[in-house]
C-alpha atoms as a PDB file:
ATOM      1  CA  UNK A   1       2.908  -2.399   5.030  1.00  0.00           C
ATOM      2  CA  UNK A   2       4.337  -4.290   7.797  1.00  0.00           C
ATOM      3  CA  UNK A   3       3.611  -1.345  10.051  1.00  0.00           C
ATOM      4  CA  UNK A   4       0.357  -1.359   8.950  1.00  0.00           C
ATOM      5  CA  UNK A   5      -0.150  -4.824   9.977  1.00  0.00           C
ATOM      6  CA  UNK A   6       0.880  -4.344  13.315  1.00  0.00           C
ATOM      7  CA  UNK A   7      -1.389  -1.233  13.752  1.00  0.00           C
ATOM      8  CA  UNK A   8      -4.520  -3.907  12.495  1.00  0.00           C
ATOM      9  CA  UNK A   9      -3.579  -6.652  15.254  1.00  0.00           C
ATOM     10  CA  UNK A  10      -5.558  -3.930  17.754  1.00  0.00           C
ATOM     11  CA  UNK A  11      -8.495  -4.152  15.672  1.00  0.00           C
ATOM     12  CA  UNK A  12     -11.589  -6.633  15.686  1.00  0.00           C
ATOM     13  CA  UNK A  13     -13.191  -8.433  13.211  1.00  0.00           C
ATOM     14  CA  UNK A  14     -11.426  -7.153  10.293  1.00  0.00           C
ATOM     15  CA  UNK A  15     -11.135  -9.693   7.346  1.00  0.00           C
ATOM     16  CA  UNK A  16      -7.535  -9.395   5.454  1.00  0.00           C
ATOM     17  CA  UNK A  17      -6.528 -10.227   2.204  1.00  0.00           C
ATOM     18  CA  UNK A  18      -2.406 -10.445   1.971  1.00  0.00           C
ATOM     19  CA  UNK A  19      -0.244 -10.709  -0.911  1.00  0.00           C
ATOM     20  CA  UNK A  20       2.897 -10.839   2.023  1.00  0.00           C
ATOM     21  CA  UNK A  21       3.582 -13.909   3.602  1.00  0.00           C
ATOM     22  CA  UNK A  22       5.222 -12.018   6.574  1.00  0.00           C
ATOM     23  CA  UNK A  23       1.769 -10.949   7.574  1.00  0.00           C
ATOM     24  CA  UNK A  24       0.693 -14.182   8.864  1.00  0.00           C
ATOM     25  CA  UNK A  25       3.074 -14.177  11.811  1.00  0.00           C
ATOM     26  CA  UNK A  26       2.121 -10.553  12.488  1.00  0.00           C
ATOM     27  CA  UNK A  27      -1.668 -11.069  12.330  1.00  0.00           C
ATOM     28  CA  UNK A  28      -2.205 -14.545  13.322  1.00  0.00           C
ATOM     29  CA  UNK A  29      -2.567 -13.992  17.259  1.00  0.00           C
ATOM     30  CA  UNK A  30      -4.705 -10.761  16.448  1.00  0.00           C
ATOM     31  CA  UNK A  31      -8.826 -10.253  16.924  1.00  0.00           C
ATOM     32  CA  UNK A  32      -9.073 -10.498  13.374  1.00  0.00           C
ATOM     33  CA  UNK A  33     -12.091 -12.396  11.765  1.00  0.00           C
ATOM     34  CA  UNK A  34     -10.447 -13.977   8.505  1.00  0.00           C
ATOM     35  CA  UNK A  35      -6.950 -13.521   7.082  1.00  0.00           C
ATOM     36  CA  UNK A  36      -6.528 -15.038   3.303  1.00  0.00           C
ATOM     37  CA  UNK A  37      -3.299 -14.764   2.203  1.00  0.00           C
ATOM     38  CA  UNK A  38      -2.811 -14.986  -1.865  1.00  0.00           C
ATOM     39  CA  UNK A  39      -1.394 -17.600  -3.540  1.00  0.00           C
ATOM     40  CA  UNK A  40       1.932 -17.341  -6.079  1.00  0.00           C
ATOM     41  CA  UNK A  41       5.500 -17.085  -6.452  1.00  0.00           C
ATOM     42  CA  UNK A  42       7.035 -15.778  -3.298  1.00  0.00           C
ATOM     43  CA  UNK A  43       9.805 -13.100  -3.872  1.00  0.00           C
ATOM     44  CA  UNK A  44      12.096 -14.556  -1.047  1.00  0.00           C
ATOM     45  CA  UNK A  45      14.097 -10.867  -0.581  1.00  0.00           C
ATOM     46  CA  UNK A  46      10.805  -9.754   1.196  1.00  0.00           C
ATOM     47  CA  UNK A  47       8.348 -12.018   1.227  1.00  0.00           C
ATOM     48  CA  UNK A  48       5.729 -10.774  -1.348  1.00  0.00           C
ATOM     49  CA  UNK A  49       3.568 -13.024  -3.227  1.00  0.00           C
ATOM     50  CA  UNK A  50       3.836 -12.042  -6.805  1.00  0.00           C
ATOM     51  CA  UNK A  51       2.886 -13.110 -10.759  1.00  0.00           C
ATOM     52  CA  UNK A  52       0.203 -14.123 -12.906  1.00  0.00           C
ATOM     53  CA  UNK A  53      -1.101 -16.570 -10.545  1.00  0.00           C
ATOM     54  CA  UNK A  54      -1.359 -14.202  -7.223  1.00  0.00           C
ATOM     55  CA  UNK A  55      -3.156 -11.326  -9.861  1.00  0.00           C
ATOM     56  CA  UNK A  56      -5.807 -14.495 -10.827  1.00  0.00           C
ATOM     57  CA  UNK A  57      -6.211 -14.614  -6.983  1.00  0.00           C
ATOM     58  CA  UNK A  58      -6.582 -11.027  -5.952  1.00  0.00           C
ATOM     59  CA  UNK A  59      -9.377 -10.521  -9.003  1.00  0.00           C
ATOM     60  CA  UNK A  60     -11.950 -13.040  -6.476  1.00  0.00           C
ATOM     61  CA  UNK A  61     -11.985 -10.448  -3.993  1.00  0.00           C
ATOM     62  CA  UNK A  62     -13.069  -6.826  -3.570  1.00  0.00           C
ATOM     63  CA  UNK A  63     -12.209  -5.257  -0.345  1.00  0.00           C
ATOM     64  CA  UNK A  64     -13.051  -1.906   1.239  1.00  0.00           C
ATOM     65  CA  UNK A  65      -9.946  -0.882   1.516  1.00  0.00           C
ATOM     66  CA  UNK A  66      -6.460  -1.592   0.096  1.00  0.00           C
ATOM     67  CA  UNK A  67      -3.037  -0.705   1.509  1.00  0.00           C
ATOM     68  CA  UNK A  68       0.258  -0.855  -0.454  1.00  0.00           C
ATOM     69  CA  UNK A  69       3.297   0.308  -0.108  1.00  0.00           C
ATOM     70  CA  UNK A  70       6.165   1.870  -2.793  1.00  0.00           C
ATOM     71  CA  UNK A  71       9.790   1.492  -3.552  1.00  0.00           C
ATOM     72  CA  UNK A  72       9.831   4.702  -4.530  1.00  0.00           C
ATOM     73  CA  UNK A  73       7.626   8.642  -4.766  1.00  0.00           C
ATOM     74  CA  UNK A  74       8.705  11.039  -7.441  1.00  0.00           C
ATOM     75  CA  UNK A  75       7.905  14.775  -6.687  1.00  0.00           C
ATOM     76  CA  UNK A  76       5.374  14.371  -9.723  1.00  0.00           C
ATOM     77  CA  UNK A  77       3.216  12.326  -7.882  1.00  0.00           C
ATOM     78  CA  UNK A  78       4.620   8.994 -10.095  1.00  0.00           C
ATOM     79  CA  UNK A  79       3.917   6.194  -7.489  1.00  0.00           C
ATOM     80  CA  UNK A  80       7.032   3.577  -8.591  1.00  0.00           C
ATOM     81  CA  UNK A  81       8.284   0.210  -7.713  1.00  0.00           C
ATOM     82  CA  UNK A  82      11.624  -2.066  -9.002  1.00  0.00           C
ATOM     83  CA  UNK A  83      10.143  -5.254  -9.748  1.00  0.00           C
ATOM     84  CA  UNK A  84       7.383  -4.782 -12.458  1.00  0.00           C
ATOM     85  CA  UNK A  85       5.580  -8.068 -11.201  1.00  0.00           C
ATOM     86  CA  UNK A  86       5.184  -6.339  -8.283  1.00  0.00           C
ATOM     87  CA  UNK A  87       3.635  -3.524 -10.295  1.00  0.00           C
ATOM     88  CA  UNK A  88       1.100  -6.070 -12.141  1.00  0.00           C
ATOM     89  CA  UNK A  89      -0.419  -7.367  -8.860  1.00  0.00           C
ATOM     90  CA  UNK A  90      -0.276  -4.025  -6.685  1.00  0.00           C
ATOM     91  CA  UNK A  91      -2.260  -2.720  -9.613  1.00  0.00           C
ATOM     92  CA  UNK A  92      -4.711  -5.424  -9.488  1.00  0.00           C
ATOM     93  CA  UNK A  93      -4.968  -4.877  -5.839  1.00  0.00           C
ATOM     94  CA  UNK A  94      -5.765  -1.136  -6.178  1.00  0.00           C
ATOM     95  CA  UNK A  95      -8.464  -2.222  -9.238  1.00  0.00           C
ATOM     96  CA  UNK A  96      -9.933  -4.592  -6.529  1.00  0.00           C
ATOM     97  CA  UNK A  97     -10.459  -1.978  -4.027  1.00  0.00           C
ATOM     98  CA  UNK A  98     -13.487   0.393  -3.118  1.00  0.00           C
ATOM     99  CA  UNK A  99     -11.096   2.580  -1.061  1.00  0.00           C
ATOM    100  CA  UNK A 100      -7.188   2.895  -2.075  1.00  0.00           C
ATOM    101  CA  UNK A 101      -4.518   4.080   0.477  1.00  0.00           C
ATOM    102  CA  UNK A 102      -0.548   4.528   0.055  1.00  0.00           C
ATOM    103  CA  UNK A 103       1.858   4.330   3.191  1.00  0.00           C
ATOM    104  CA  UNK A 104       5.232   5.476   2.874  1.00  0.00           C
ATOM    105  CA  UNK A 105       8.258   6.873   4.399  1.00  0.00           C
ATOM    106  CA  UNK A 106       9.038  10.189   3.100  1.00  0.00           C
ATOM    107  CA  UNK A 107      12.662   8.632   2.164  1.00  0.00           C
ATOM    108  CA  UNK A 108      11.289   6.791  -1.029  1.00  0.00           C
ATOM    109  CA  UNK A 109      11.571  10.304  -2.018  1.00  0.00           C
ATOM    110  CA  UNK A 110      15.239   9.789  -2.505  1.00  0.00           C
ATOM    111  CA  UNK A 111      14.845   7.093  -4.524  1.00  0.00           C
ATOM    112  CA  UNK A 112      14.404   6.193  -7.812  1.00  0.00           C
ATOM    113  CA  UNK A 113      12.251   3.217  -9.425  1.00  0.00           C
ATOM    114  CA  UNK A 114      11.759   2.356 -13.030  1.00  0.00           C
ATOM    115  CA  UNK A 115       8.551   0.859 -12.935  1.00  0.00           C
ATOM    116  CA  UNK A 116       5.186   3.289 -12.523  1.00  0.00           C
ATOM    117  CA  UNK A 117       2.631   1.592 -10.252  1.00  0.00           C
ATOM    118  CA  UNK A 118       0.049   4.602 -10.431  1.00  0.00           C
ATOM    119  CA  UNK A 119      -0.261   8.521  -9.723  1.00  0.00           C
ATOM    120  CA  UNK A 120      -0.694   9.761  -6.591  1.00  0.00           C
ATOM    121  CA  UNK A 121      -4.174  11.282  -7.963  1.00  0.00           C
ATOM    122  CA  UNK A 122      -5.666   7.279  -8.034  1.00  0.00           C
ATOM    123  CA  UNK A 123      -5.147   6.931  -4.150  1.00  0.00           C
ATOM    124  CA  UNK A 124      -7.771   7.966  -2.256  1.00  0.00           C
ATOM    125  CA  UNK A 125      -5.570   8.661   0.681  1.00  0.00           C
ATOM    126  CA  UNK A 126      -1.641   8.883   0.995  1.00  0.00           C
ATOM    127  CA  UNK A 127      -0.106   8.265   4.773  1.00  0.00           C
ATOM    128  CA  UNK A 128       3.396   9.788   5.071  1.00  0.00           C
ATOM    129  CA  UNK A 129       5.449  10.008   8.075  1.00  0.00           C
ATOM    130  CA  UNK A 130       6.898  13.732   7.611  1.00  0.00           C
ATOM    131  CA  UNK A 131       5.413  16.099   5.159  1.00  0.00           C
ATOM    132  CA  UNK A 132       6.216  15.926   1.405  1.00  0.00           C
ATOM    133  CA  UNK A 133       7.935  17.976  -1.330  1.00  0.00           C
ATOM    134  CA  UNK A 134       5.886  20.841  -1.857  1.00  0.00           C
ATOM    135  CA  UNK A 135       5.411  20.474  -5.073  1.00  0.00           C
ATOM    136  CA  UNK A 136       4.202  16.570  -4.248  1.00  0.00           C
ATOM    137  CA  UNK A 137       1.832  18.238  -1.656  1.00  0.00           C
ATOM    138  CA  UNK A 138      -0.020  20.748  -4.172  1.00  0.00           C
ATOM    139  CA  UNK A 139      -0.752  18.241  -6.334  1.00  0.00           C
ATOM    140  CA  UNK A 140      -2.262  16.495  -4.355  1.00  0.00           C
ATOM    141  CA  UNK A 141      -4.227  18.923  -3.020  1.00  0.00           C
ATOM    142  CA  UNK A 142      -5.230  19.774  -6.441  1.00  0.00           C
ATOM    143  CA  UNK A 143      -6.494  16.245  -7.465  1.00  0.00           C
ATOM    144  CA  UNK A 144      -8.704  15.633  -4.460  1.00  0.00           C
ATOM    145  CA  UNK A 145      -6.206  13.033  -2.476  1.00  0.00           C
ATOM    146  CA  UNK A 146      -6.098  13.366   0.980  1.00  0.00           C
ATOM    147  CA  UNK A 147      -2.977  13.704   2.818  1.00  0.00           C
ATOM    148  CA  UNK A 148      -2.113  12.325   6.051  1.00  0.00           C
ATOM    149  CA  UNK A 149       1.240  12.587   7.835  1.00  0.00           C
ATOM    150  CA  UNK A 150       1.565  10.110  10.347  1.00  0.00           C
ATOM    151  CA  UNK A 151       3.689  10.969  13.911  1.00  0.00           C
ATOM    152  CA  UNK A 152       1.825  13.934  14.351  1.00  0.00           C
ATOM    153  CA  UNK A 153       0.093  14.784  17.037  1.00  0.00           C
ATOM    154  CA  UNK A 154      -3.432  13.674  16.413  1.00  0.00           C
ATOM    155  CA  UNK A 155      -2.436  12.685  12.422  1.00  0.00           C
ATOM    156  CA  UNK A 156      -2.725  16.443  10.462  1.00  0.00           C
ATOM    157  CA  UNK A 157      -4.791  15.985   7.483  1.00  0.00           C
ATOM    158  CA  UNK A 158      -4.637  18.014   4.634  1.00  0.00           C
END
């Protein structure tokens, strides 16, 4: 999501809501209109704001569009994480959204999480930088969820 945040400092009046305290160095010299970052406990490893109190917070706002991240994709289209507070308030964040968008590095492939955030079939779209597993892929097509891979020339769509 940190990638994503540099992508935004090119754009212009955008408001952002953050539950990552490393986005305020990244966004604070950008054209953006507003940036509100969520209040709670801070997981110091990476900087997220997590726990009952940032999930109270992210319930005030609805936003077009929300962006998370994943520790980890399953081939099954299981969207995963290792920290179930983390799970609590990226699902809060996804309920709080009009439009809901995953980015990812085709590596959380390899890994395994314990903790289900969602199915790939609840995102609206799902930004990879190199294609899928197939069987990841025909799901998706199957449910309606766009895929993107990123690095492409001109983004490819499916």
């Amino acid at each position: 999501t940190e990638m994503v945040a540099e992508a935004l400092r090119l754009h212009e009046d955008l408001t952002v809501v953050s539950n990552n305290i490393n986005m305020v160095p990244i966004l604070r010299a950008s054209r953006l209109k507003s940036l509100f970052l969520i209040g709670g406990d801070v997981r110091l490893s990476d900087g997220a704001v997590i726990g009952s109190d940032a999930i109270k917070e992210i319930s005030k706002y609805k936003v077009d569009f929300a962006v998370i991240g994943a520790s980890s994709l399953d081939a099954d289209g299981s969207i995963l994480d290792f920290d179930q507070r983390e799970v609590f308030v990226t699902r809060a964040i996804l309920e709080n959204a009009r439009k809901t968008i995953l980015v990812a590095d085709v590596s959380k492939f390899e890994f395994s999480a314990p903790f289900k955030i969602s199915e790939a079939k609840d995102f609206d779209y799902i930004i990879l930088n190199a294609p899928p597993p197939r069987t990841f892929e025909i799901s998706l097509l199957k449910q309606g969820t766009t895929l993107i891979i990123a690095g492409e020339k001109n983004a490819k769509t499916k």
